[in-house]
Protein backbone atom coordinates (compact mmCIF):
# COMPACT_ATOMS: atom_id res chain seq x y z
CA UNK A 1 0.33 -46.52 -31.43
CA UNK A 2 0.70 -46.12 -34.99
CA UNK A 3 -2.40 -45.67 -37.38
CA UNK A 4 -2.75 -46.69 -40.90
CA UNK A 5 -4.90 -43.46 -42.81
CA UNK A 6 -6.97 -45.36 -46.11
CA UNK A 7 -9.06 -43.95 -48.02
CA UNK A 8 -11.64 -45.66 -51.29
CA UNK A 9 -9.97 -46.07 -54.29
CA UNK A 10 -11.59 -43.93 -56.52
CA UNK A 11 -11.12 -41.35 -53.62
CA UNK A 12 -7.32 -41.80 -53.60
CA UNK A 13 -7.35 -41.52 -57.48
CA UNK A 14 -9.25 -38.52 -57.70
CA UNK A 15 -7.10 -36.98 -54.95
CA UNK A 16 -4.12 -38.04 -57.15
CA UNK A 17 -5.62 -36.08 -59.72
CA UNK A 18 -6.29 -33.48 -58.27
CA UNK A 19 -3.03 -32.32 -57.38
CA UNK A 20 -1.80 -28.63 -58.84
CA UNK A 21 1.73 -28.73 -56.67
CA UNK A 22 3.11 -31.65 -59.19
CA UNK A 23 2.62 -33.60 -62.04
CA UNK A 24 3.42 -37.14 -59.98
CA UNK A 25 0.78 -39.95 -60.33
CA UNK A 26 -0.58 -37.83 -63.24
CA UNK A 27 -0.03 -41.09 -65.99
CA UNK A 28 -2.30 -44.25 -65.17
CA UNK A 29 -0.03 -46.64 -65.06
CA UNK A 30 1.71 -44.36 -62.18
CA UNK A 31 -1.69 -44.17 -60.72
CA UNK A 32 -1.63 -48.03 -60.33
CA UNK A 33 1.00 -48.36 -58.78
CA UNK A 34 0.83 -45.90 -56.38
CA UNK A 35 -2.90 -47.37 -55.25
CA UNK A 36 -1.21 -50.72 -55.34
CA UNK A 37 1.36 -49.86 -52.98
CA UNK A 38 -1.08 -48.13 -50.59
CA UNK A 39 -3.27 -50.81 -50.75
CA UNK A 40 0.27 -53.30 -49.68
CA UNK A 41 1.43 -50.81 -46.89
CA UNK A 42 -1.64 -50.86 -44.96
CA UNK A 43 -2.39 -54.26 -45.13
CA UNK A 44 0.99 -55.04 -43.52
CA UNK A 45 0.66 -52.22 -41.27
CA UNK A 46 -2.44 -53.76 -40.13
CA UNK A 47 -0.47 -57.15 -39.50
CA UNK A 48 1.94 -55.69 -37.39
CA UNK A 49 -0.63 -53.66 -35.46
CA UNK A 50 -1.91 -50.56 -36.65
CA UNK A 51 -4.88 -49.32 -36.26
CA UNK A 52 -6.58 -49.03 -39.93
CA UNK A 53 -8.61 -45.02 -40.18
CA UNK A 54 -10.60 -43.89 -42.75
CA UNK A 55 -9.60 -41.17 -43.95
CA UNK A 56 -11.84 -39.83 -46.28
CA UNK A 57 -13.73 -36.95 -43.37
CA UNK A 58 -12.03 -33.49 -42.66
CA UNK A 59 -8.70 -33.46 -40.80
CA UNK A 60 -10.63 -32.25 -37.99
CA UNK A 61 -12.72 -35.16 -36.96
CA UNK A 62 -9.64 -37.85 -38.23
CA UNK A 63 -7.79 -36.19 -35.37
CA UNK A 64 -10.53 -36.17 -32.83
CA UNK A 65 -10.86 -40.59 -33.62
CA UNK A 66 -6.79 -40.39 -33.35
CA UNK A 67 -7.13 -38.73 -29.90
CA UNK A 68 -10.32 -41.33 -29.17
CA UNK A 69 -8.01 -44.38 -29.50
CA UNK A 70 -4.95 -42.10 -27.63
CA UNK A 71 -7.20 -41.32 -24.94
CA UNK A 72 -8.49 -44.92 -24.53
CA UNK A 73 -5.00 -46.40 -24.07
């Protein structure tokens, strides 16, 4: 079972931001493209099957719908 984590835009972005580790998505146009791509990978990992999660709550309760669906099948 594979699962496809998405989050809102403006979530991802400010995540993005956010980051003190590394510069990388810092410039806009990087930004873009990153979102872009994102955007692209779950939509065909949708096609093929996954199983599309929101992942904008605490790890905790993203794993506990993960183990839902794992428990269910």
């Amino acid at each position: 079972m594979i699962f496809a984590l998405t989050v809102a835009l403006e979530t991802q972005r400010r995540r993005i931001l956010s980051r003190t580790e590394h510069d990388y998505g810092q410039l806009p146009a990087l930004q873009e493209q990153i979102l872009k791509e994102q955007r692209l990978l779950v939509t065909k990992a949708v096609q093929l099957g996954a199983i599309e999660l929101d992942a904008t709550p605490e790890p905790a309760e993203i794993v506990a719908v993960i183990l839902k669906h794992l428990d269910a099948h």
